[in-house]
C-alpha atoms as a PDB file:
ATOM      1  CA  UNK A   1     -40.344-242.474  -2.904  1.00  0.00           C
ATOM      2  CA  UNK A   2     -38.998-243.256  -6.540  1.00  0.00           C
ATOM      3  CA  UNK A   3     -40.542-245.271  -9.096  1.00  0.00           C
ATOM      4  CA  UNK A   4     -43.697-245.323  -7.158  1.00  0.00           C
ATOM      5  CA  UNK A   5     -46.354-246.987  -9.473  1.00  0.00           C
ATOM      6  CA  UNK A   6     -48.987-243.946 -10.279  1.00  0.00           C
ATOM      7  CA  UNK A   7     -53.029-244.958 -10.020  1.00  0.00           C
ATOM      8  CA  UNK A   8     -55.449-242.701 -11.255  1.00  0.00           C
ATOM      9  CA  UNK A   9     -58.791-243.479  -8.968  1.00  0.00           C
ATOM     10  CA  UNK A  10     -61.685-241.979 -10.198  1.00  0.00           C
ATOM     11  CA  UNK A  11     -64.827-241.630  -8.245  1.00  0.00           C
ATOM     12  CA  UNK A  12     -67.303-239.337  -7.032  1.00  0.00           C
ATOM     13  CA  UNK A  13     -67.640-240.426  -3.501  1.00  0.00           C
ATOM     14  CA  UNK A  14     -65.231-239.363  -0.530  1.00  0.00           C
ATOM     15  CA  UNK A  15     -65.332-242.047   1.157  1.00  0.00           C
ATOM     16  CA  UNK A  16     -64.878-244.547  -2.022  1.00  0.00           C
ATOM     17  CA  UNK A  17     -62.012-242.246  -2.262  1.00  0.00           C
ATOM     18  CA  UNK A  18     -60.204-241.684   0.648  1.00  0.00           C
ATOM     19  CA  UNK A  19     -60.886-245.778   1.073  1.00  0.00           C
ATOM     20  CA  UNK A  20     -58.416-246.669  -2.097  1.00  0.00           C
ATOM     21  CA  UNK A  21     -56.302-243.550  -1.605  1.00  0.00           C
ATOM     22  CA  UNK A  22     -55.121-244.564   1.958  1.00  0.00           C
ATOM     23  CA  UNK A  23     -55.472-248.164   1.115  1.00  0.00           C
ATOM     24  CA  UNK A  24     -52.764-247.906  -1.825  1.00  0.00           C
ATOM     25  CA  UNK A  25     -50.516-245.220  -0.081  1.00  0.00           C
ATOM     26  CA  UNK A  26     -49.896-247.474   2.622  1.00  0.00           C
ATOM     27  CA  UNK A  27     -48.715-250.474  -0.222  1.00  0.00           C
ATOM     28  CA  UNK A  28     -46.474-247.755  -1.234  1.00  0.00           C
ATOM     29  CA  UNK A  29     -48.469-246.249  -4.818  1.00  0.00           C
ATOM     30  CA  UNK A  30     -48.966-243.149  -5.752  1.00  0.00           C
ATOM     31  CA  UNK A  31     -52.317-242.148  -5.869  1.00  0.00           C
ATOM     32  CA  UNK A  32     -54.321-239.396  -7.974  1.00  0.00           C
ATOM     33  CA  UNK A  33     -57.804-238.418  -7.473  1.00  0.00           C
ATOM     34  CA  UNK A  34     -60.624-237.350  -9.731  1.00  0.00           C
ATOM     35  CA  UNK A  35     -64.296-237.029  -9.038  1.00  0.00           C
ATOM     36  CA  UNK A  36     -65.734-237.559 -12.180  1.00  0.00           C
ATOM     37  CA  UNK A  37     -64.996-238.240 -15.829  1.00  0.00           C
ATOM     38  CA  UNK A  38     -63.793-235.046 -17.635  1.00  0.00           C
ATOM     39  CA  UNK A  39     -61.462-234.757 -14.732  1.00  0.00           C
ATOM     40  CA  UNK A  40     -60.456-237.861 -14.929  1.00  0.00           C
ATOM     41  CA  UNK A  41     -59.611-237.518 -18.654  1.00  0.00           C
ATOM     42  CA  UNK A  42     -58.141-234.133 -18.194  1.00  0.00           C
ATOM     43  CA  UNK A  43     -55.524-235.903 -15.707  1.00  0.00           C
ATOM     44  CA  UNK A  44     -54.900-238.906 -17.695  1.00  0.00           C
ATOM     45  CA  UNK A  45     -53.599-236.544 -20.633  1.00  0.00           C
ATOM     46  CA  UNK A  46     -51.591-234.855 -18.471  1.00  0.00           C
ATOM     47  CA  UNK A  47     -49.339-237.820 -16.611  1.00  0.00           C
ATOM     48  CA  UNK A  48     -48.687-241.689 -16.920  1.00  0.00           C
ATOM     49  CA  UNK A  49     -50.278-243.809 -14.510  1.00  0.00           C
ATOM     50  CA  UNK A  50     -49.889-247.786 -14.545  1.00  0.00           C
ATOM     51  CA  UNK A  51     -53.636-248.513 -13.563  1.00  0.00           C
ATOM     52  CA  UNK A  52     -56.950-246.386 -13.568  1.00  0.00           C
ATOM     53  CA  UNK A  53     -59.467-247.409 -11.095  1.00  0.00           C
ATOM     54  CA  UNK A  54     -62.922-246.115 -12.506  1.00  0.00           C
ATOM     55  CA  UNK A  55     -66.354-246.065 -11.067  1.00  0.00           C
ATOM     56  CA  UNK A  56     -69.069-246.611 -13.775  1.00  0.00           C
ATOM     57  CA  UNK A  57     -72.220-244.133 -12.113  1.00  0.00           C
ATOM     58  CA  UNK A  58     -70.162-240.510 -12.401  1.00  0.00           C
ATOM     59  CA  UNK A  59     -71.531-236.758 -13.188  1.00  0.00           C
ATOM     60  CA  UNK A  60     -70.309-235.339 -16.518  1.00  0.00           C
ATOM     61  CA  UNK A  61     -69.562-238.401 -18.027  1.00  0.00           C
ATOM     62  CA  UNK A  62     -69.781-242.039 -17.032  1.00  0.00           C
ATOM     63  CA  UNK A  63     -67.151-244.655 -16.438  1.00  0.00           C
ATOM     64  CA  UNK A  64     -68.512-246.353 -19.426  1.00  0.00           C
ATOM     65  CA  UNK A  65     -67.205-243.695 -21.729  1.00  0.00           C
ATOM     66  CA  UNK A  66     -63.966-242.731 -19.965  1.00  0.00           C
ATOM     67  CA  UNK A  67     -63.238-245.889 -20.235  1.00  0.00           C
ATOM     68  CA  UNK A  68     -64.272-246.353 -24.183  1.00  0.00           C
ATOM     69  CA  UNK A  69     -62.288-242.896 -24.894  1.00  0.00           C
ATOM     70  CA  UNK A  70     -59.067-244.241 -23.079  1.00  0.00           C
ATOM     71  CA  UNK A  71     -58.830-247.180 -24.946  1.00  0.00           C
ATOM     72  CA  UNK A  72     -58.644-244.781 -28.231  1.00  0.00           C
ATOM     73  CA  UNK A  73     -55.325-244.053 -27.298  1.00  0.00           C
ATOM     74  CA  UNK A  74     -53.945-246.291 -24.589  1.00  0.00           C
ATOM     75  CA  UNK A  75     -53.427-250.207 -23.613  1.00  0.00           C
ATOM     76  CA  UNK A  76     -53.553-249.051 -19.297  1.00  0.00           C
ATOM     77  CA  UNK A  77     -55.084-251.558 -17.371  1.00  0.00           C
ATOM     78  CA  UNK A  78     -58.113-250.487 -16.242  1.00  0.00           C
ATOM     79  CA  UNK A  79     -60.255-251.430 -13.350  1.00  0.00           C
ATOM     80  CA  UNK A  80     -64.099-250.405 -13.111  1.00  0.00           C
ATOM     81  CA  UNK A  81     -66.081-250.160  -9.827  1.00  0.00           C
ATOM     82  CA  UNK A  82     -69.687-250.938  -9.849  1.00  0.00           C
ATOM     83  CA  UNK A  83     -72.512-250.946  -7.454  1.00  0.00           C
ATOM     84  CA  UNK A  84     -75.288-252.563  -9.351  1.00  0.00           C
ATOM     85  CA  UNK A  85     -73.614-255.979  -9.529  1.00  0.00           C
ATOM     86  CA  UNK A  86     -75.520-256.818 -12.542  1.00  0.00           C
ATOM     87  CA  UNK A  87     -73.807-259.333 -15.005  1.00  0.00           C
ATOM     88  CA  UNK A  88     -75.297-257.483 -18.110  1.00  0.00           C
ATOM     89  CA  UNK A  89     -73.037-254.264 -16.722  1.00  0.00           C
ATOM     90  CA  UNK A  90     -70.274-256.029 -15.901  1.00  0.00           C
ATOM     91  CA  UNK A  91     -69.691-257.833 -19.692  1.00  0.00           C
ATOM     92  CA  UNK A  92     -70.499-253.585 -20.624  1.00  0.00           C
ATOM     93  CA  UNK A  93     -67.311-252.444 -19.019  1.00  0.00           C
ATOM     94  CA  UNK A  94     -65.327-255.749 -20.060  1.00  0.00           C
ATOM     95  CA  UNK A  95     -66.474-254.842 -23.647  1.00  0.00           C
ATOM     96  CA  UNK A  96     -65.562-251.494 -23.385  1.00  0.00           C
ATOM     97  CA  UNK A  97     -62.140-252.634 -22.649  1.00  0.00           C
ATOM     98  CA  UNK A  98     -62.169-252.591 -18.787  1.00  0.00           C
ATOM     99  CA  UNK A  99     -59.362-255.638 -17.826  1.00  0.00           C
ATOM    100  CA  UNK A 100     -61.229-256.184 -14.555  1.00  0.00           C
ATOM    101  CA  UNK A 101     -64.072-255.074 -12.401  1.00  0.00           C
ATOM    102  CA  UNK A 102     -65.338-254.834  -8.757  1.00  0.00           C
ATOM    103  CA  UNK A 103     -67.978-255.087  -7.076  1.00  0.00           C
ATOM    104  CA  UNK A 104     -69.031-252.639  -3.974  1.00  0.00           C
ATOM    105  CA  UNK A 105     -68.582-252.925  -1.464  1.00  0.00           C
ATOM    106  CA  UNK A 106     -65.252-254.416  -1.631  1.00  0.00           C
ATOM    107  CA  UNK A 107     -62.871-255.243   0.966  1.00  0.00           C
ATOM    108  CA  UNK A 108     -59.202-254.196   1.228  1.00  0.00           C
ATOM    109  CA  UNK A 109     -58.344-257.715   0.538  1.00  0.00           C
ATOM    110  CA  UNK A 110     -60.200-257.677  -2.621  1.00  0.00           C
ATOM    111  CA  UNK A 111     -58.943-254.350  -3.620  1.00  0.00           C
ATOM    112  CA  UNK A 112     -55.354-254.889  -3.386  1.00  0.00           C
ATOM    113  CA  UNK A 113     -55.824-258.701  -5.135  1.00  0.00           C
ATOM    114  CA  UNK A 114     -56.980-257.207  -7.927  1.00  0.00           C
ATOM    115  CA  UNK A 115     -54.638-254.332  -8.033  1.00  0.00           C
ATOM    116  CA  UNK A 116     -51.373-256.574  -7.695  1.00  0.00           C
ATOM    117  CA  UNK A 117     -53.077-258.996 -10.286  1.00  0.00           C
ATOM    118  CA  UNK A 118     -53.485-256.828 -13.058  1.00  0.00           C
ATOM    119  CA  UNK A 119     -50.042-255.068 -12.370  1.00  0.00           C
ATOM    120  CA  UNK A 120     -48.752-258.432 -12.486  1.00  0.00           C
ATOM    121  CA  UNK A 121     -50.017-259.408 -15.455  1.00  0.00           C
ATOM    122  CA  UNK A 122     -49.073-255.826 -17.125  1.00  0.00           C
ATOM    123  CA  UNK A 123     -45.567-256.652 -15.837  1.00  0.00           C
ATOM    124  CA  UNK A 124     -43.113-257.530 -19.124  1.00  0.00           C
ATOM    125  CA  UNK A 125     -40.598-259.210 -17.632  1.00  0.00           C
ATOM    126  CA  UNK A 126     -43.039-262.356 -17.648  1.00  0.00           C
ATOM    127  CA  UNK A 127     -42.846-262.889 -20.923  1.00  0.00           C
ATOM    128  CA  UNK A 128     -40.942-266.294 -22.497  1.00  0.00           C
ATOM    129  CA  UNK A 129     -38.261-264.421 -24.482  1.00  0.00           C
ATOM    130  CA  UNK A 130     -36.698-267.068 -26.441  1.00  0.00           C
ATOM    131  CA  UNK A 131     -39.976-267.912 -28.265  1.00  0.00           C
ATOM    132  CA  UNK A 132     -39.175-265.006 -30.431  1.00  0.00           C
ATOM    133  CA  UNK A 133     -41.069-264.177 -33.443  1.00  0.00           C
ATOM    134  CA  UNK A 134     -44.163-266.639 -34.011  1.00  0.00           C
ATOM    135  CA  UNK A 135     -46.350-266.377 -37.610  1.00  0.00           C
ATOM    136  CA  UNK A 136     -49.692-267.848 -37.929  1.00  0.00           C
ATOM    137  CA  UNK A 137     -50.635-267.049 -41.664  1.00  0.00           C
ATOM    138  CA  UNK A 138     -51.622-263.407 -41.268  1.00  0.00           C
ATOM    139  CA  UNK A 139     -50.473-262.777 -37.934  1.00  0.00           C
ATOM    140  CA  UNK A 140     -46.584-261.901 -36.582  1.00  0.00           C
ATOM    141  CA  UNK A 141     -46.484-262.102 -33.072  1.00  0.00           C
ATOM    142  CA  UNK A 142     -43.933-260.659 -31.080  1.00  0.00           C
ATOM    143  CA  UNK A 143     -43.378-262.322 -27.517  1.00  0.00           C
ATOM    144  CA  UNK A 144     -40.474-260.385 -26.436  1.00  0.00           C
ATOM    145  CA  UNK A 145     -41.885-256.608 -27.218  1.00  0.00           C
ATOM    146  CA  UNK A 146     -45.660-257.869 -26.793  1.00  0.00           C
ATOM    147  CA  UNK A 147     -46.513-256.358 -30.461  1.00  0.00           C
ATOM    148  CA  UNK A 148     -48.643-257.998 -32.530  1.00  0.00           C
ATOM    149  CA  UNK A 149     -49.332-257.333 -36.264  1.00  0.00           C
ATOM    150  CA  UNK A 150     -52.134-258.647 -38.456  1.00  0.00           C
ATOM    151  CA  UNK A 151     -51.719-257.947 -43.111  1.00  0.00           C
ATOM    152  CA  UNK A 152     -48.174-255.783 -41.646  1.00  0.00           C
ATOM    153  CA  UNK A 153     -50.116-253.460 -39.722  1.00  0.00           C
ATOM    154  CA  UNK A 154     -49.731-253.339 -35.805  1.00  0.00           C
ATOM    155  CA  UNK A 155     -52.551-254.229 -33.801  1.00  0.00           C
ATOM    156  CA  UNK A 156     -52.891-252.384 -30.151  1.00  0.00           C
ATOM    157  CA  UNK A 157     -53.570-255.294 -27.472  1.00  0.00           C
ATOM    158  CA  UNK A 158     -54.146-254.150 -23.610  1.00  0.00           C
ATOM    159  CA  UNK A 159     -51.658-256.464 -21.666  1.00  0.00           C
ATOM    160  CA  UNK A 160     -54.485-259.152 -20.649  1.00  0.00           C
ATOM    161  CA  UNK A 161     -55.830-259.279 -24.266  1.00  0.00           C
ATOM    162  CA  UNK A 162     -52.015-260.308 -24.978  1.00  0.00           C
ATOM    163  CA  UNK A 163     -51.626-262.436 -22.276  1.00  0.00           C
ATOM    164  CA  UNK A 164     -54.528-264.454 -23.601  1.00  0.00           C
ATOM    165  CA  UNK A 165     -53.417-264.869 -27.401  1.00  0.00           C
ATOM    166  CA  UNK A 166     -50.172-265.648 -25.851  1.00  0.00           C
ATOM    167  CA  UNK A 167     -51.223-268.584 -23.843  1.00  0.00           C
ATOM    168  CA  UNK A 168     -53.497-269.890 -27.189  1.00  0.00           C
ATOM    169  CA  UNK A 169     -50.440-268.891 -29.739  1.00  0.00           C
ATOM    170  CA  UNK A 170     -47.910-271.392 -27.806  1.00  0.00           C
ATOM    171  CA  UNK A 171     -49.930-274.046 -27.562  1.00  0.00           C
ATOM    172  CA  UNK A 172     -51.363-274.032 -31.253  1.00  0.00           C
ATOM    173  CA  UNK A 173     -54.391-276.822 -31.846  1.00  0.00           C
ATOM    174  CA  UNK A 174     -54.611-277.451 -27.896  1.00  0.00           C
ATOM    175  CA  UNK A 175     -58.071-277.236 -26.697  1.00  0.00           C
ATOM    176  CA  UNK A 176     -57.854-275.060 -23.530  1.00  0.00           C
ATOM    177  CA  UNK A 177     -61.126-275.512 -21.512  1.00  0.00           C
ATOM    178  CA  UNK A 178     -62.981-272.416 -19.877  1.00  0.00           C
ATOM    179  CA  UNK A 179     -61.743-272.614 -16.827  1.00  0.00           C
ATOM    180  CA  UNK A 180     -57.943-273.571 -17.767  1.00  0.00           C
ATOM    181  CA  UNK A 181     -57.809-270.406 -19.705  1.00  0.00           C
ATOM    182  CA  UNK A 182     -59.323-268.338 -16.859  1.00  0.00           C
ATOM    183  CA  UNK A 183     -56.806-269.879 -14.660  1.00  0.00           C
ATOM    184  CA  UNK A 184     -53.746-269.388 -16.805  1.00  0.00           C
ATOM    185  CA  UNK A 185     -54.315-265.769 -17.751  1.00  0.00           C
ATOM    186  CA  UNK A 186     -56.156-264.527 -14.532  1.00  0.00           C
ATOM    187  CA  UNK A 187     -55.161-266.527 -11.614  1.00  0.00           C
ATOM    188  CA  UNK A 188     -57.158-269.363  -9.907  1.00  0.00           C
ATOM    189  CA  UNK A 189     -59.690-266.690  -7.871  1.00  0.00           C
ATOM    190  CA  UNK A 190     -60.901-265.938 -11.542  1.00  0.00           C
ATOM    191  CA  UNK A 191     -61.605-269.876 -12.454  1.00  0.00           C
ATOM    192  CA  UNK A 192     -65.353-269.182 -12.879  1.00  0.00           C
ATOM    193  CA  UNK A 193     -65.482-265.932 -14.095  1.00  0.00           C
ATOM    194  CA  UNK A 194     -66.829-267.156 -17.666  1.00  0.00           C
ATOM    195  CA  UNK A 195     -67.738-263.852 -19.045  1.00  0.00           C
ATOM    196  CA  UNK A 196     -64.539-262.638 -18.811  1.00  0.00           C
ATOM    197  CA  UNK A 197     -63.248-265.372 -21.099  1.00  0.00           C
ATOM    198  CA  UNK A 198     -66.453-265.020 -23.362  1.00  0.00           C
ATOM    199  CA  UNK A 199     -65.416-260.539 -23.925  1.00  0.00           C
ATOM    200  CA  UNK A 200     -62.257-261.140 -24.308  1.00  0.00           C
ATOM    201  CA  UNK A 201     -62.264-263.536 -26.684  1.00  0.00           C
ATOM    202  CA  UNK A 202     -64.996-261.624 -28.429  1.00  0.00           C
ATOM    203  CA  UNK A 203     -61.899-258.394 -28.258  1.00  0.00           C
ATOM    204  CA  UNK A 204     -59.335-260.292 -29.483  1.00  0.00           C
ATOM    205  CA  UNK A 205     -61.384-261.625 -32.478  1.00  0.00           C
ATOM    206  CA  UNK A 206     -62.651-258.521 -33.614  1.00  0.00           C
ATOM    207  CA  UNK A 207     -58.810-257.424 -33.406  1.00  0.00           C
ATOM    208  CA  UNK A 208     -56.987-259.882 -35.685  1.00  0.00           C
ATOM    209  CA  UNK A 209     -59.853-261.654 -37.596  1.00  0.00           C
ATOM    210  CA  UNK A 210     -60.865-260.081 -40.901  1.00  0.00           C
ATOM    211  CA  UNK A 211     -64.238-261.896 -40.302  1.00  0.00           C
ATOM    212  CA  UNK A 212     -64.747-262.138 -36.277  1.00  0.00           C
ATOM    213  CA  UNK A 213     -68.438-263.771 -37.377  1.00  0.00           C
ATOM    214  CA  UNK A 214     -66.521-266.516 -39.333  1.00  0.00           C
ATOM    215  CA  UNK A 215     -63.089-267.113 -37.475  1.00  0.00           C
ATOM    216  CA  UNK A 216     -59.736-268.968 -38.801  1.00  0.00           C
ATOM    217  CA  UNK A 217     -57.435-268.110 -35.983  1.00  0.00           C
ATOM    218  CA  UNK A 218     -59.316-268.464 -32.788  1.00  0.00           C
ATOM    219  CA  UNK A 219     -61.556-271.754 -32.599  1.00  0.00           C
ATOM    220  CA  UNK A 220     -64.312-272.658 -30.149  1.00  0.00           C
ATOM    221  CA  UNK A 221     -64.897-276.433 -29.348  1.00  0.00           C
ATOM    222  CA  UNK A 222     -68.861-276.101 -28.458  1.00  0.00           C
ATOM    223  CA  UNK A 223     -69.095-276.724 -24.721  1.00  0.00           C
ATOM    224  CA  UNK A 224     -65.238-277.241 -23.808  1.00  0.00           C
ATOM    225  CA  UNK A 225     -62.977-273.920 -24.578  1.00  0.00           C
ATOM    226  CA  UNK A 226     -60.542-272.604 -27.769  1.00  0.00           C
ATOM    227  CA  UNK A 227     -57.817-273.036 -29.409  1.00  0.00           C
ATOM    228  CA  UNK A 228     -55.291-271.819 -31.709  1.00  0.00           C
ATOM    229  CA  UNK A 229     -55.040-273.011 -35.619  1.00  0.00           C
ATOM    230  CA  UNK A 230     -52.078-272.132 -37.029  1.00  0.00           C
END
């Protein structure tokens, strides 16, 4: 079929595998295996795939790190399976720069959600294009090409980290709360997923503050959400 979306789905399990692979196929994807993380890296170099699905426990190299050496060179969403469930491992992979995460055992319900979700939220054609060009003091923002650029220099956001600065750059000195933002940038299944909104913020700081410790762009109202100064 042309213009099938390509997945990379990396995991060391057959059944985890085949599970995805057939689950995807039949939603009309194309779907590449690999069973653990130098494969999975080895493959990625080698084609361009809209999504990588990534299990964190792998032999060779972890999910952790595949992830961490993918975001060297690429903005891909990325989506990391884990089956410890704890929170302390899940803000890991968000930090890492993992866009989302999931829990096994997951359903096909939850799998495909998440898949059309972050593809949706990759998806350009979203973006308001007549808001042009936006500067906030050190920052040029791009809306139509998603680029953003911090001193002149262009800063690489994955598409949810842009999605987020977007949502705070338009509305400049509006106090979203927690779950507004979550709602806005993830969808309303994410409303109280507060440590996605807590990482990412964290990411986006530490990309276009000089002093992420001591912010001027990205505000916190103790207790209710952020906000943009301009």
């Amino acid at each position: 079929m042309p213009h099938q979306k390509h997945i990379l789905v990396v995991d060391d399990e057959p059944s985890i595998h085949d599970f995805i692979r057939r689950n995807l196929e039949m939603r009309s994807f194309k779907v590449t295996l690999a069973s653990n993380g130098l494969e999975a890296l080895a493959l990625f170099d080698q084609h361009t795939f809209v999504l990588v699905i990534l299990d964190i426990m792998m032999p060779k190299m972890d999910g952790l790190e595949v992830c961490r050496r993918i975001r060297q060179t690429s903005t891909v969403p990325i989506i990391i399976l884990t089956a410890l469930g704890e929170e302390a491992d899940k803000i890991a992979a968000l930090d890492k720069g993992a866009d989302d995460y999931l829990t096994k055992p997951f359903s096909v319900g939850e799998l495909v959600a998440r898949v059309q979700a972050i593809l949706r939220r990759a998806h350009w054609n979203d973006v308001p294009k007549s808001t042009g060009i936006q500067r906030f003091d050190n920052l040029e923002i791009d809306f139509e090409q998603r680029r953003v650029w911090r001193d002149s220099e262009l800063v690489k956001l994955t598409p949810t980290e842009f999605d987020l600065l977007q949502e705070l750059v338009l509305h400049p000195g509006k106090i979203f709360t927690h779950e507004a933002l979550l709602k806005r940038v993830w969808g309303d299944a994410y409303s109280r997923e507060a440590e996605y909104l807590r990482v990412y913020i964290g990411r986006l700081r530490r990309k276009i503050e000089a002093d992420p410790s001591r912010p001027v762009h990205i505000m916190t109202e103790p207790g209710v959400g952020y906000y943009m100064v301009k």
